[in-house]
C-alpha atoms as a PDB file:
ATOM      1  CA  UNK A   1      89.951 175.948  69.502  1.00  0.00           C
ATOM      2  CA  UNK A   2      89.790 175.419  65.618  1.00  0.00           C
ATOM      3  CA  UNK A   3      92.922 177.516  65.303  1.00  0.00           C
ATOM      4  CA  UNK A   4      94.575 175.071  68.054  1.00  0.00           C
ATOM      5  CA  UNK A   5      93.775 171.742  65.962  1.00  0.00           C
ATOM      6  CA  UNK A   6      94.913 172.845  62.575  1.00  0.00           C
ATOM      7  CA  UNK A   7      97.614 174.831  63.628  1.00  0.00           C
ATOM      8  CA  UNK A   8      98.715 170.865  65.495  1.00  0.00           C
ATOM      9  CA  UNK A   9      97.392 169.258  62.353  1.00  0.00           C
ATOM     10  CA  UNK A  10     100.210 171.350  60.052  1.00  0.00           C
ATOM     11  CA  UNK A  11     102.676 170.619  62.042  1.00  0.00           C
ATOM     12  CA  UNK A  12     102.021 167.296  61.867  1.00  0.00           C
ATOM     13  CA  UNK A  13     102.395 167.560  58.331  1.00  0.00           C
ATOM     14  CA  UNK A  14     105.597 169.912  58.370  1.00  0.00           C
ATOM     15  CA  UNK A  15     107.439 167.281  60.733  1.00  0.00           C
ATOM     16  CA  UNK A  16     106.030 164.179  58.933  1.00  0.00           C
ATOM     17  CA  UNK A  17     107.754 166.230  55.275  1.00  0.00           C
ATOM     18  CA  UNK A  18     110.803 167.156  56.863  1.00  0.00           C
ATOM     19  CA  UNK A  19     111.575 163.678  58.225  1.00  0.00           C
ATOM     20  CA  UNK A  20     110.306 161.441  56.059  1.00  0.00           C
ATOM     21  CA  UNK A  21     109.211 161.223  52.239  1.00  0.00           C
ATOM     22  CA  UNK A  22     106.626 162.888  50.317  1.00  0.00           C
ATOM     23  CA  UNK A  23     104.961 159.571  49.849  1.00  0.00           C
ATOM     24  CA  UNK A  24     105.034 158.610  53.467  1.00  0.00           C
ATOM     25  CA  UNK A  25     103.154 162.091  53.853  1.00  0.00           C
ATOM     26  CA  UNK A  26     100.563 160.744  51.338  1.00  0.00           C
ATOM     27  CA  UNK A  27      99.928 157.336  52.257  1.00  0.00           C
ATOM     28  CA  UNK A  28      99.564 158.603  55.874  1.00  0.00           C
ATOM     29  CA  UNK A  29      97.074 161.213  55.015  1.00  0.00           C
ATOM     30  CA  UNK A  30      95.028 158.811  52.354  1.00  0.00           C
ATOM     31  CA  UNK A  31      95.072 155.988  54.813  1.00  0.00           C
ATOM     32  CA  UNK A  32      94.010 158.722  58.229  1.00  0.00           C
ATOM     33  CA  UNK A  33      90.927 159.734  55.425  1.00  0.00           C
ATOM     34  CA  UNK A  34      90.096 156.338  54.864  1.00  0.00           C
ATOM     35  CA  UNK A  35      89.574 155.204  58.312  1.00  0.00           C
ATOM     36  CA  UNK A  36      87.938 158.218  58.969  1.00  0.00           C
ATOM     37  CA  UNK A  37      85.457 156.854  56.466  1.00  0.00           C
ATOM     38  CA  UNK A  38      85.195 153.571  57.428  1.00  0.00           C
ATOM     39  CA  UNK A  39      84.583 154.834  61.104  1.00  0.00           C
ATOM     40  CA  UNK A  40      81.624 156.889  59.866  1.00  0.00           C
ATOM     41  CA  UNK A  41      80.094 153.987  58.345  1.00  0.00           C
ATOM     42  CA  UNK A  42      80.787 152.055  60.817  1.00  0.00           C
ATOM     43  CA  UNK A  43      79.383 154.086  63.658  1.00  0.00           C
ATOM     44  CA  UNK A  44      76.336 156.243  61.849  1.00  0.00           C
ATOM     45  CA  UNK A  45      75.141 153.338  59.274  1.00  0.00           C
ATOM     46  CA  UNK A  46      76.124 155.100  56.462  1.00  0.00           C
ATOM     47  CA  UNK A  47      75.699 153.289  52.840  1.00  0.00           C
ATOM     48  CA  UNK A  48      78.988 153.123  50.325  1.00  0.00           C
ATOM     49  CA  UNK A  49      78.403 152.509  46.226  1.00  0.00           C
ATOM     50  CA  UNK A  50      79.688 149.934  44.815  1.00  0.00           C
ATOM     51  CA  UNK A  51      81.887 152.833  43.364  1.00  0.00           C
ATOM     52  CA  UNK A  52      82.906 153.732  46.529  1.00  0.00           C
ATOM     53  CA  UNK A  53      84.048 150.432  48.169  1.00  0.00           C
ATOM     54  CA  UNK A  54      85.930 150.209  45.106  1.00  0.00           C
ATOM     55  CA  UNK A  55      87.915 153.116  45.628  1.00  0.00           C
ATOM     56  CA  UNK A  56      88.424 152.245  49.053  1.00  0.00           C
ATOM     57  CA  UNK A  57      89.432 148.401  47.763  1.00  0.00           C
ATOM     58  CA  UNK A  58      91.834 150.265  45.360  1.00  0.00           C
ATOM     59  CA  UNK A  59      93.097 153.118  48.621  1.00  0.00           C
ATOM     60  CA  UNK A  60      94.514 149.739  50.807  1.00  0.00           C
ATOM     61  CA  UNK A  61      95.549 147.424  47.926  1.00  0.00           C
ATOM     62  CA  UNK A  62      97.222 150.114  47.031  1.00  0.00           C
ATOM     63  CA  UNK A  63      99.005 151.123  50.372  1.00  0.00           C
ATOM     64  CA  UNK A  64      99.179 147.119  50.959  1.00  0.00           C
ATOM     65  CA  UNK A  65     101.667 147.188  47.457  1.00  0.00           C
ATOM     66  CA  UNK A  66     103.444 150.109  48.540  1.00  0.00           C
ATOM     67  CA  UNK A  67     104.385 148.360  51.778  1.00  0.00           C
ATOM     68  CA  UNK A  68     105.316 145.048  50.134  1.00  0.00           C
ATOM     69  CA  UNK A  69     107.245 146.385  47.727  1.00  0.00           C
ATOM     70  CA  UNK A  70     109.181 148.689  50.085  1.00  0.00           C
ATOM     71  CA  UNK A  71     109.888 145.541  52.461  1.00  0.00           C
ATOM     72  CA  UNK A  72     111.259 143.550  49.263  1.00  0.00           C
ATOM     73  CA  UNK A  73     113.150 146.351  48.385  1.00  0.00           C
ATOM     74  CA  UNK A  74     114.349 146.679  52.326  1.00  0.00           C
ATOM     75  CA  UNK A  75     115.347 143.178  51.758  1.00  0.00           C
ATOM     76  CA  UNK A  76     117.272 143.132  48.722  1.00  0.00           C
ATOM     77  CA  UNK A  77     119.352 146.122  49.873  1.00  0.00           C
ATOM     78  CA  UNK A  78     120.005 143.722  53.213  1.00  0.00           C
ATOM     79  CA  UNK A  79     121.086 140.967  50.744  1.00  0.00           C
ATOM     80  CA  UNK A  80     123.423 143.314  48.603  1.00  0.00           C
ATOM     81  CA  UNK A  81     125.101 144.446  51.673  1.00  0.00           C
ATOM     82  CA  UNK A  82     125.635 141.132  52.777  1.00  0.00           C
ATOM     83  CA  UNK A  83     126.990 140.073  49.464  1.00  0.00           C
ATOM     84  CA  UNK A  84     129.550 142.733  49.485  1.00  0.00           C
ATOM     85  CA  UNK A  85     130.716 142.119  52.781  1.00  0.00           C
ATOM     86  CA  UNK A  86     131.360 138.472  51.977  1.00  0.00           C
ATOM     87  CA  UNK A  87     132.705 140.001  48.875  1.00  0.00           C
ATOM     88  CA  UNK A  88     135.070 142.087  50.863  1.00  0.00           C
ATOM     89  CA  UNK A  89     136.543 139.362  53.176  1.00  0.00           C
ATOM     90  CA  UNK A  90     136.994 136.723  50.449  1.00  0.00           C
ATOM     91  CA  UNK A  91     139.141 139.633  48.568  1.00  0.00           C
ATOM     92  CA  UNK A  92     141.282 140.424  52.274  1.00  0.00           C
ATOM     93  CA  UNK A  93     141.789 137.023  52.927  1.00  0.00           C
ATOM     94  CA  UNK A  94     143.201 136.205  49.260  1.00  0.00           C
END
């Protein structure tokens, strides 16, 4: 049964590689581990340091950068594209 679960849980992994980035990969396993700690806390009373709800503070401001940045780079690339298309037309119909 172990064998069953990890052998899923590396595929996962594989697939998640293969089709996406490295740091996709990462943030999805960091942010998996985090709830996973939250949940225990959550449902067996268990006690963070001050340490660790740091480190947990620093886990999803972190992942909460990496996703703003990525949609304002998302965004920008948009804008470029549009740009050049306008670009592009102004230029044919000249």
């Amino acid at each position: 049964m172990i064998s069953h679960s990890l052998t899923a849980s590396l595929l996962r992994t594989v697939y998640t590689l293969s089709t996406f980035s490295s740091v996709l990969l990462v943030t999805v396993t960091v942010t998996r581990k985090m709830f996973t700690m939250i949940l225990s806390v959550v449902a067996f009373g268990h006690r963070l340091t001050r340490m660790q709800v740091l480190g947990v503070g620093l886990v999803f401001g972190g992942i909460g950068a990496e996703a703003h940045i990525a949609r304002q780079e998302k965004i920008a690339k948009e804008e470029a594209k549009k740009q050049q298309k306008l670009k592009a037309l102004q230029e044919k119909a000249q």
